[in-house]
PDB file of N, CA and C in Angstrom:
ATOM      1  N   UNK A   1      28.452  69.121 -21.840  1.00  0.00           N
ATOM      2  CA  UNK A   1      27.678  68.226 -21.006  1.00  0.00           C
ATOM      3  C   UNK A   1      28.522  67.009 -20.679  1.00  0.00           C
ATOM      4  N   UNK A   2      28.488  66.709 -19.870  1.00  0.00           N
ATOM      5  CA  UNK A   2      29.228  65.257 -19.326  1.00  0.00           C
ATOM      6  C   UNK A   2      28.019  64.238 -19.030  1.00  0.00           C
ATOM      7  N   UNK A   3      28.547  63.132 -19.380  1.00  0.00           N
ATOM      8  CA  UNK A   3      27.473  61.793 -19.771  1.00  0.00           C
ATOM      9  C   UNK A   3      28.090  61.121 -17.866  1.00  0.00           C
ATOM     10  N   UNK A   4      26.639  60.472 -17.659  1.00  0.00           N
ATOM     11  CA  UNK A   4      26.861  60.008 -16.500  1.00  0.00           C
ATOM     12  C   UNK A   4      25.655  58.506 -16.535  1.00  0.00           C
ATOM     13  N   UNK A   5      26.256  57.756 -15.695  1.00  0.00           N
ATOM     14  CA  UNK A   5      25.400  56.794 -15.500  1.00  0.00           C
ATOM     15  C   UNK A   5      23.664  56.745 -15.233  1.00  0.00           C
ATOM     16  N   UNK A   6      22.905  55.896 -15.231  1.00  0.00           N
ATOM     17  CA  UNK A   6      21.483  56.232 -15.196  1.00  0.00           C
ATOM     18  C   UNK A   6      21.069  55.978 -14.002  1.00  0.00           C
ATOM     19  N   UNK A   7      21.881  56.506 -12.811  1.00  0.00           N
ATOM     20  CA  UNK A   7      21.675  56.495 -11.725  1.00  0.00           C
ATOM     21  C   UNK A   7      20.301  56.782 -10.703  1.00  0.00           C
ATOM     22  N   UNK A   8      19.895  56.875  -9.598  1.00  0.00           N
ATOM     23  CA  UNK A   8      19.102  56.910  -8.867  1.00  0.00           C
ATOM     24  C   UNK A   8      18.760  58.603  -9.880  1.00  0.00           C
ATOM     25  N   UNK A   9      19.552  59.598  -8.656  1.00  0.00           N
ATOM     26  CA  UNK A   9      19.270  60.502  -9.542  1.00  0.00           C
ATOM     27  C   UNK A   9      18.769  60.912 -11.105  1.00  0.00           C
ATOM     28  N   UNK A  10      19.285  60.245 -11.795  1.00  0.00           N
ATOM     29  CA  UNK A  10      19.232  60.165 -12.962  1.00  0.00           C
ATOM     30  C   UNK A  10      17.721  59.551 -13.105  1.00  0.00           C
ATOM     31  N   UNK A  11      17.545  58.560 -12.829  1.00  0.00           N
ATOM     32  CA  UNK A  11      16.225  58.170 -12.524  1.00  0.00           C
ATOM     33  C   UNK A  11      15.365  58.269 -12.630  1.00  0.00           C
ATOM     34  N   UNK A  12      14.837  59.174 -11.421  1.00  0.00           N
ATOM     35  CA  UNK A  12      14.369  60.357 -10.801  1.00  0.00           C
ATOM     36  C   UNK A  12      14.092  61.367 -11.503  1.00  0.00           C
ATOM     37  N   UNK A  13      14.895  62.357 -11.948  1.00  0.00           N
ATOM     38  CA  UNK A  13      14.902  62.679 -13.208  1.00  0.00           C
ATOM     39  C   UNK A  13      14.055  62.762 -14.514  1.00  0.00           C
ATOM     40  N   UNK A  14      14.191  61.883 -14.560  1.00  0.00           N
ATOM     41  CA  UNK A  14      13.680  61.315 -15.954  1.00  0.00           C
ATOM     42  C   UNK A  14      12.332  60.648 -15.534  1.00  0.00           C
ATOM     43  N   UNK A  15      11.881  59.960 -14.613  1.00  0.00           N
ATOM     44  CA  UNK A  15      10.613  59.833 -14.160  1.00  0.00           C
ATOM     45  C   UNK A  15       9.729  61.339 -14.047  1.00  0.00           C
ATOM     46  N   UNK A  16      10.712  62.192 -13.724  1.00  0.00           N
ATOM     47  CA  UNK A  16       9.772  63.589 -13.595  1.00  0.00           C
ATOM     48  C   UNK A  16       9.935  64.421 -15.135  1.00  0.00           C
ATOM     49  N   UNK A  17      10.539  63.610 -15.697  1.00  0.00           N
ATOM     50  CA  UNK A  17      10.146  64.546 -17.409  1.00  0.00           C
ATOM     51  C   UNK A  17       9.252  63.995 -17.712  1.00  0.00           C
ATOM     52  N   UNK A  18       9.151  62.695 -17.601  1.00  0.00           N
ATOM     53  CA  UNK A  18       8.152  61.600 -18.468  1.00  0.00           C
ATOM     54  C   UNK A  18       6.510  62.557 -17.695  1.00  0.00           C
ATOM     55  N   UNK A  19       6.502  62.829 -16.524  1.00  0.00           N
ATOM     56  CA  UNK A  19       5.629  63.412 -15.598  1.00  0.00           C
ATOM     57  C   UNK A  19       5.229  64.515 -15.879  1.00  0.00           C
ATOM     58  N   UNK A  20       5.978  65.242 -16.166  1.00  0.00           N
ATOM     59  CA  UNK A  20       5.786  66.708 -16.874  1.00  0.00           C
ATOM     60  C   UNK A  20       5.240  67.392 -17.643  1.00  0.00           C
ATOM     61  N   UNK A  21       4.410  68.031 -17.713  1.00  0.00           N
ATOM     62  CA  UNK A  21       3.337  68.750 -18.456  1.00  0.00           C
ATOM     63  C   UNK A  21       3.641  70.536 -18.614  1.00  0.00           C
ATOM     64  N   UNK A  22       4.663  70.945 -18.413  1.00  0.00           N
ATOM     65  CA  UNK A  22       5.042  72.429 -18.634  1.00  0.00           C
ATOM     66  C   UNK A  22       5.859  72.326 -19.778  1.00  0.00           C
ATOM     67  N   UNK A  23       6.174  71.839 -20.368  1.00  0.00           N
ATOM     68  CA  UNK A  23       6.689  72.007 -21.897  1.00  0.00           C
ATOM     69  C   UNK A  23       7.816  73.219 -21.730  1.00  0.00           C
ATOM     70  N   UNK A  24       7.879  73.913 -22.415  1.00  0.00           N
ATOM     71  CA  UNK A  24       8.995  74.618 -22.686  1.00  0.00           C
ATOM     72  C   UNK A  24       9.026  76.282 -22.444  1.00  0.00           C
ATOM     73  N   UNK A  25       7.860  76.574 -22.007  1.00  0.00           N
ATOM     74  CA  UNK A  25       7.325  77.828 -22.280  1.00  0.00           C
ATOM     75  C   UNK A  25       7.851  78.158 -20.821  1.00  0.00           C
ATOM     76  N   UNK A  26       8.246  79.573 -20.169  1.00  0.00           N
ATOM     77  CA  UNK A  26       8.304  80.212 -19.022  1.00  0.00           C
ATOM     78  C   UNK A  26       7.712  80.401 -19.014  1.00  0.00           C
ATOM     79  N   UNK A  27       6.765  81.377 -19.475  1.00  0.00           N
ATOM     80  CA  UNK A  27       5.678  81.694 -19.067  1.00  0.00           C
ATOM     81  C   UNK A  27       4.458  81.189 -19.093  1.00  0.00           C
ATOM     82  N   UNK A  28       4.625  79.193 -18.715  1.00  0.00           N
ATOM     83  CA  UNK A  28       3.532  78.968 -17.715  1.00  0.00           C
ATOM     84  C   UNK A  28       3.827  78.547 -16.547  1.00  0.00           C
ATOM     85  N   UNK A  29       5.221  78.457 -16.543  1.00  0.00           N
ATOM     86  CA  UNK A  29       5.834  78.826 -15.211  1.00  0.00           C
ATOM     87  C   UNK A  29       5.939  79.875 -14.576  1.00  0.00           C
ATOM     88  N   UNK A  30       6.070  80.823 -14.502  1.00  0.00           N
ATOM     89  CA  UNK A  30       6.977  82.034 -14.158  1.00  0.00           C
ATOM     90  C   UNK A  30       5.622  83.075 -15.089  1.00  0.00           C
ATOM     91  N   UNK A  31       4.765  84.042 -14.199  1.00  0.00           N
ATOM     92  CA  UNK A  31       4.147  84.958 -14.946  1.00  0.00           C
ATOM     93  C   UNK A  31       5.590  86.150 -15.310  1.00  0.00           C
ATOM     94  N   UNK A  32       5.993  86.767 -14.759  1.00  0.00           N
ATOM     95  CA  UNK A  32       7.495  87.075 -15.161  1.00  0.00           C
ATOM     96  C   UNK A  32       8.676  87.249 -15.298  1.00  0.00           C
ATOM     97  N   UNK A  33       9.347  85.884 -16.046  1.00  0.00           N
ATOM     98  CA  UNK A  33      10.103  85.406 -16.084  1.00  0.00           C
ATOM     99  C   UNK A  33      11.626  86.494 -15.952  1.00  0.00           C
ATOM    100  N   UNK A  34      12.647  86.410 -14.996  1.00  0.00           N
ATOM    101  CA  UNK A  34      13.703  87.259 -15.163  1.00  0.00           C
ATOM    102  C   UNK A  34      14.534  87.862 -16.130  1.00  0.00           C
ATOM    103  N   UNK A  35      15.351  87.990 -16.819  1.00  0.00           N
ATOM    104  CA  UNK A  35      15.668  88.143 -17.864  1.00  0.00           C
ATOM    105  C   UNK A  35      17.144  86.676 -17.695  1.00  0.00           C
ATOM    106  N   UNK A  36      17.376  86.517 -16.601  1.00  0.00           N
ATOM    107  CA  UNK A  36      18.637  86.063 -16.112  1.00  0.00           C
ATOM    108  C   UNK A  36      17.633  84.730 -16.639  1.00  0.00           C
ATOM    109  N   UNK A  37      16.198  83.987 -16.095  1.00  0.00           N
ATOM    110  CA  UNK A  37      15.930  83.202 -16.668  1.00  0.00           C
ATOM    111  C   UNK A  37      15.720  82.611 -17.949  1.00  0.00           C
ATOM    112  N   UNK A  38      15.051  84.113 -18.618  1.00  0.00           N
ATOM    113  CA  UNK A  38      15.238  83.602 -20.169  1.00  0.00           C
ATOM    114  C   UNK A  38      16.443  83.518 -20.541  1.00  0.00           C
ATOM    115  N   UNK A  39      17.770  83.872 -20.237  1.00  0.00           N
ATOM    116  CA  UNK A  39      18.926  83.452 -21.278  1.00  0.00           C
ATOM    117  C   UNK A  39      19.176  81.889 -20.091  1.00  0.00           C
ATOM    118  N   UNK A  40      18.614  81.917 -19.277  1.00  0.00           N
ATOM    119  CA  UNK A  40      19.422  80.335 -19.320  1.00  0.00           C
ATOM    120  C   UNK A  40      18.348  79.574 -20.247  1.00  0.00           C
ATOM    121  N   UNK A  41      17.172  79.982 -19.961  1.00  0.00           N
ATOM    122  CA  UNK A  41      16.350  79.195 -21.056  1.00  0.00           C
ATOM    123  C   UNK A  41      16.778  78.985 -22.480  1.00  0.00           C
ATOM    124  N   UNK A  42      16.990  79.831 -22.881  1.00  0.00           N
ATOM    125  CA  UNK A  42      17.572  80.224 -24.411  1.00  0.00           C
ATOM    126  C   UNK A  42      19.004  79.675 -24.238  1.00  0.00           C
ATOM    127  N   UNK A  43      19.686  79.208 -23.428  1.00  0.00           N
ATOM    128  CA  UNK A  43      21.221  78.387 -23.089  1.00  0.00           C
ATOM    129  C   UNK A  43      20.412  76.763 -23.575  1.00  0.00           C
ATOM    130  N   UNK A  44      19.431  76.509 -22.340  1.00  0.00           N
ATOM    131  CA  UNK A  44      19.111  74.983 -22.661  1.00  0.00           C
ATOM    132  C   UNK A  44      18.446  74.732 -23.990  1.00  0.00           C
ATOM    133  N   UNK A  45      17.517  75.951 -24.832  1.00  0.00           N
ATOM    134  CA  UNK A  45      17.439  75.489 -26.419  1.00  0.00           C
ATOM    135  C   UNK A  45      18.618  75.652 -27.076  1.00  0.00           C
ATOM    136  N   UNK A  46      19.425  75.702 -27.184  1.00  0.00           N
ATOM    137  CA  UNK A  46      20.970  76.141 -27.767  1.00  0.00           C
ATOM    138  C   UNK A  46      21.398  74.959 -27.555  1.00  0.00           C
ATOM    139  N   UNK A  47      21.201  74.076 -26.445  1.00  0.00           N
ATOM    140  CA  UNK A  47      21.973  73.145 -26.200  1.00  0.00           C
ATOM    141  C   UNK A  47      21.278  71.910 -27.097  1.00  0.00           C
ATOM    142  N   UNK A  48      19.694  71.907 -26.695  1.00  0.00           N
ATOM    143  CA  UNK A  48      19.013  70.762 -27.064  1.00  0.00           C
ATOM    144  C   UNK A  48      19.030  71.113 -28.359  1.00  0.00           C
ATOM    145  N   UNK A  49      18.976  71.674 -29.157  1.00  0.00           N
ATOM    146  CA  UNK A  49      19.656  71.771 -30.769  1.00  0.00           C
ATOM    147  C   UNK A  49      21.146  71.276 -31.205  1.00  0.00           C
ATOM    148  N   UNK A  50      21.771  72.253 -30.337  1.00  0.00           N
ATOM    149  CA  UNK A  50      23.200  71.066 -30.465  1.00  0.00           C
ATOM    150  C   UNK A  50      23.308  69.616 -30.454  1.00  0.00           C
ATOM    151  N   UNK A  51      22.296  69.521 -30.003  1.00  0.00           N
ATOM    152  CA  UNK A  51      22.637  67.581 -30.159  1.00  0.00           C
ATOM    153  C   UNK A  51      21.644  66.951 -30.464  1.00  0.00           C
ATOM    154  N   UNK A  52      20.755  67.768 -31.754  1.00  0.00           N
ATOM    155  CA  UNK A  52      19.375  67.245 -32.637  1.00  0.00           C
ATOM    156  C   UNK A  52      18.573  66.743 -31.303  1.00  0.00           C
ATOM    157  N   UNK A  53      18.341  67.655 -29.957  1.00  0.00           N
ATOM    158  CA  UNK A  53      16.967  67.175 -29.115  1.00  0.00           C
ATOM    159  C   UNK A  53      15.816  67.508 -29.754  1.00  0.00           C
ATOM    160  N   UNK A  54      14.942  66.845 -28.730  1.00  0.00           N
ATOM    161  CA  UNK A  54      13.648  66.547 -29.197  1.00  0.00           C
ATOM    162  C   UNK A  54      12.893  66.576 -27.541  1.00  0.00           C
ATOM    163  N   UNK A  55      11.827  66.909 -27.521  1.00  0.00           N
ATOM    164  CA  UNK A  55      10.650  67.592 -26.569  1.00  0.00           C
ATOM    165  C   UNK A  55      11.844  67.857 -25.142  1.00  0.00           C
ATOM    166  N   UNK A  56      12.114  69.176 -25.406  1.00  0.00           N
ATOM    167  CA  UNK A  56      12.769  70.143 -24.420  1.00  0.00           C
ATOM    168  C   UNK A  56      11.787  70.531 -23.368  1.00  0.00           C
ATOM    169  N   UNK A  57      11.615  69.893 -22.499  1.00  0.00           N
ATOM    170  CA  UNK A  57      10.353  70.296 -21.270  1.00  0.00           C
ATOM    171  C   UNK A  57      11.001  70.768 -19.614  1.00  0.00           C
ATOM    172  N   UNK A  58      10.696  71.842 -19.154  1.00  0.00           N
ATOM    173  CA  UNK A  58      10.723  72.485 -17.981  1.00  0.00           C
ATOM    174  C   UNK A  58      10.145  70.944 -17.266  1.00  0.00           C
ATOM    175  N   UNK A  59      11.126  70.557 -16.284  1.00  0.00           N
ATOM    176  CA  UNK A  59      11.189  69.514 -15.092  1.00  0.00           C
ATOM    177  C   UNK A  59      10.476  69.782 -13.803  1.00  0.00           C
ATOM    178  N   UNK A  60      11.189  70.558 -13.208  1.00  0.00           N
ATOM    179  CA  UNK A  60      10.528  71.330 -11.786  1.00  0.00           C
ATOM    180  C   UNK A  60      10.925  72.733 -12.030  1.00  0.00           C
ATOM    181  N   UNK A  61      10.740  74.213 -11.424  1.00  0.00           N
ATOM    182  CA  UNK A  61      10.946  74.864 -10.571  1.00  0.00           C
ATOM    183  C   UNK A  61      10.082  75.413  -9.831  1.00  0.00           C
ATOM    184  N   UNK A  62      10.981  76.661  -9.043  1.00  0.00           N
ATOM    185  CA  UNK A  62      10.442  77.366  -7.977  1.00  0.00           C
ATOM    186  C   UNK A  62      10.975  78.831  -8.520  1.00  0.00           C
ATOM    187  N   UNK A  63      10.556  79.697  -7.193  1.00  0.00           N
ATOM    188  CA  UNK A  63      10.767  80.826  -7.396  1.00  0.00           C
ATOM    189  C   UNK A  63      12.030  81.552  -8.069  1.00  0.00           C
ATOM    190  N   UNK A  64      13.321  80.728  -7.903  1.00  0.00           N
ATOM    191  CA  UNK A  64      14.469  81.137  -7.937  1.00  0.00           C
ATOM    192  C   UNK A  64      15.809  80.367  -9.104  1.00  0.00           C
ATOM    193  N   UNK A  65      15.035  79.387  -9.399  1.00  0.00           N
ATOM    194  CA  UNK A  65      16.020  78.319 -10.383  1.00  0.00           C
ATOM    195  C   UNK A  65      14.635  76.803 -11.254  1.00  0.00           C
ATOM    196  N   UNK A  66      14.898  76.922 -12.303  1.00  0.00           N
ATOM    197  CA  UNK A  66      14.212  75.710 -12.874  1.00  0.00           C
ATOM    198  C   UNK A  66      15.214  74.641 -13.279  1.00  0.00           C
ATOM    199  N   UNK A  67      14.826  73.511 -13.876  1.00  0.00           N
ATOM    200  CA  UNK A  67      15.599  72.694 -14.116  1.00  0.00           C
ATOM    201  C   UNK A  67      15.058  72.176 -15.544  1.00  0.00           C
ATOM    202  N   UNK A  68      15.617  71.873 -16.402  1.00  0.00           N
ATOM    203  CA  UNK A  68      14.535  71.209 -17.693  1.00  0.00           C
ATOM    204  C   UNK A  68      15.589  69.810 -18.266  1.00  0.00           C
ATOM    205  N   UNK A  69      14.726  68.747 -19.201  1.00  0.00           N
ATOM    206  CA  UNK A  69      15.282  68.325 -19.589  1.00  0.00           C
ATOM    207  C   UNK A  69      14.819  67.832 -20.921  1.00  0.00           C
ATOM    208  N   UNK A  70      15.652  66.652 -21.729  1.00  0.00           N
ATOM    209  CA  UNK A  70      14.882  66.911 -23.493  1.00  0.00           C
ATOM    210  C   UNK A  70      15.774  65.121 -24.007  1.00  0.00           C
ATOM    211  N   UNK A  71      15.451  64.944 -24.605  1.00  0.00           N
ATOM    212  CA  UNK A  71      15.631  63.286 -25.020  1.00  0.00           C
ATOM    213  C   UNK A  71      16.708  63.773 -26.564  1.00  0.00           C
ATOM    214  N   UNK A  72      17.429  62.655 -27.046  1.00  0.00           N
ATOM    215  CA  UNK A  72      18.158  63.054 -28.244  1.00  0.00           C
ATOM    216  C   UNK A  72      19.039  61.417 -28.524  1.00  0.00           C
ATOM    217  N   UNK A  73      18.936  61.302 -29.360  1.00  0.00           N
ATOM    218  CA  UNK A  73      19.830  59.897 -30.131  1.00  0.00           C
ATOM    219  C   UNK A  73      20.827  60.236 -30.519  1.00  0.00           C
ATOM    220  N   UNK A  74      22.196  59.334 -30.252  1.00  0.00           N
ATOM    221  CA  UNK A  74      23.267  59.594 -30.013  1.00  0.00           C
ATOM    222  C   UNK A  74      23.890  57.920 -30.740  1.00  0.00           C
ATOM    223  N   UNK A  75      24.843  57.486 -31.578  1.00  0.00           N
ATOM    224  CA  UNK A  75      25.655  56.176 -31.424  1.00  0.00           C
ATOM    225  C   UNK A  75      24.427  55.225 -31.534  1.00  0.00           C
ATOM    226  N   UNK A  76      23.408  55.177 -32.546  1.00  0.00           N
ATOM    227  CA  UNK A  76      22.090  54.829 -32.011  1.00  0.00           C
ATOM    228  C   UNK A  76      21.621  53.707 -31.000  1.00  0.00           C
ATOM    229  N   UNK A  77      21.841  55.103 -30.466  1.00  0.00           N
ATOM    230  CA  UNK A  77      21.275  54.727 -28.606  1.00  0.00           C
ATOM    231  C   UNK A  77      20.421  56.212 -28.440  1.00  0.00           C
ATOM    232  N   UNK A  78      19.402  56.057 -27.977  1.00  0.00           N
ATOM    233  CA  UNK A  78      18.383  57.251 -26.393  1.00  0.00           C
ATOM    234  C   UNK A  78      18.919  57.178 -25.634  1.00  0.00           C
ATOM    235  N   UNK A  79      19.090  59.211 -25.997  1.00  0.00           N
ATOM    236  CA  UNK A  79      19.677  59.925 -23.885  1.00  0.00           C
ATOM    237  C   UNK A  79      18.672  60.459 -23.614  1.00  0.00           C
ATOM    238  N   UNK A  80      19.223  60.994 -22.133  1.00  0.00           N
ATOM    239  CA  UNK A  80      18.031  61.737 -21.757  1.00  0.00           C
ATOM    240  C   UNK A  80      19.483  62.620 -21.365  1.00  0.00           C
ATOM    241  N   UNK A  81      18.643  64.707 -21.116  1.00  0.00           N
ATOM    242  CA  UNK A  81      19.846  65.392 -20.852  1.00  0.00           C
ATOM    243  C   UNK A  81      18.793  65.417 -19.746  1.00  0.00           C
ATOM    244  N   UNK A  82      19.905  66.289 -18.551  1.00  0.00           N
ATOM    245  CA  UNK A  82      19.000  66.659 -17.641  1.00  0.00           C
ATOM    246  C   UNK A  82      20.027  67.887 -17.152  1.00  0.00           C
ATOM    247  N   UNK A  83      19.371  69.034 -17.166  1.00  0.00           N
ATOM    248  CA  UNK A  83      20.059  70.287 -16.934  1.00  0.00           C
ATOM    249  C   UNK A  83      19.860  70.941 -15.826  1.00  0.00           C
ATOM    250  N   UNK A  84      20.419  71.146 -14.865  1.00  0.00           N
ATOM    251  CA  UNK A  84      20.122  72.453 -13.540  1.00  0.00           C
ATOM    252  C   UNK A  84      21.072  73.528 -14.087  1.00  0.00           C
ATOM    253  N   UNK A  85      20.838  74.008 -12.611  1.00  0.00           N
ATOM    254  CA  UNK A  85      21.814  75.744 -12.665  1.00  0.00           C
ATOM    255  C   UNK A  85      23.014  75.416 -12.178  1.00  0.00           C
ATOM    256  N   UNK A  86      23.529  74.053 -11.699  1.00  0.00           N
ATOM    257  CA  UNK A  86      24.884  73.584 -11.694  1.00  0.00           C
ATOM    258  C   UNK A  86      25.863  72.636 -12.580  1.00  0.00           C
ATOM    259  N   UNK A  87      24.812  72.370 -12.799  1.00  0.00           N
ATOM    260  CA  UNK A  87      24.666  70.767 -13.953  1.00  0.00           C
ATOM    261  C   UNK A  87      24.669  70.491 -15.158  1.00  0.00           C
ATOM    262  N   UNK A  88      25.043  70.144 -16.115  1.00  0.00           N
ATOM    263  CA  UNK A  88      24.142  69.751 -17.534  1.00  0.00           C
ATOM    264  C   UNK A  88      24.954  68.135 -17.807  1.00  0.00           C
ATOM    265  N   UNK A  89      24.235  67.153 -18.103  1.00  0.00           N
ATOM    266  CA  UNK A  89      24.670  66.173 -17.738  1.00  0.00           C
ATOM    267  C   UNK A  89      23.486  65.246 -18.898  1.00  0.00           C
ATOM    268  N   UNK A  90      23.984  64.001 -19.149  1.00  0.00           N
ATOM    269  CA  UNK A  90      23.161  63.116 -19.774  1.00  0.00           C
ATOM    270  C   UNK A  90      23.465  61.811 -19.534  1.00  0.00           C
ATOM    271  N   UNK A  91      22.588  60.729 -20.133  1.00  0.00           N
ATOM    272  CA  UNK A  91      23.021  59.181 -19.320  1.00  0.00           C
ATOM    273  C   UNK A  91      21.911  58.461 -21.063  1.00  0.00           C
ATOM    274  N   UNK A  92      22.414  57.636 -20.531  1.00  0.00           N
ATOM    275  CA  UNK A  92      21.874  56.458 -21.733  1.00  0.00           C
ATOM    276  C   UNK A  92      20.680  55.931 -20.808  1.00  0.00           C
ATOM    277  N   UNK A  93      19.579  55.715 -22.003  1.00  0.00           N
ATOM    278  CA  UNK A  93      18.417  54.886 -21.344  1.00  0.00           C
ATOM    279  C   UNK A  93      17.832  53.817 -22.323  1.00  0.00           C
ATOM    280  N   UNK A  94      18.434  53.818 -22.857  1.00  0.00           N
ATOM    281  CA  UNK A  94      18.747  52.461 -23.522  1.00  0.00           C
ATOM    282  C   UNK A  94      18.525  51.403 -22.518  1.00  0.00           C
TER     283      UNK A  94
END
């Protein structure tokens, strides 16, 4: 993951986790989920364990790509990660 500023994007972001009510589950997204989706799913819990996260929640998707993201203390300081299907990235919100 590469750490990035708490930019607009970043933002944004993180206004829509705080927003978010799909938690972690595909399948209350997705009645059935691809298989290509569950291993990225199972990529972003792999990740949010790697770095002792905490409430891993589905952000947006659509038919074809989701995005999720999950909070974690670091240098004690709060990140927020925020993951797409191009992306995995985090910022201080400190």
């Amino acid at each position: 993951m590469r750490e990035v500023k708490f930019n607009k994007q970043m933002q944004s972001a993180y206004r829509q986790y705080l927003r978010s009510d799909n938690g972690s589950n595909l399948y209350y997204c997705y009645d059935k989920p691809s298989y290509n989706k569950v291993k990225a799913m199972q990529y972003c819990e792999d990740l949010c364990n790697k770095y002792n996260g905490t409430d891993l929640t589905i952000i947006g998707y659509n038919s074809m790509q989701f995005s999720v993201g999950f909070l974690f203390y670091k240098d004690g300081k709060n990140y927020f990660a925020y993951i797409t299907k191009t992306y995995d990235r985090f910022c201080c919100i400190d």
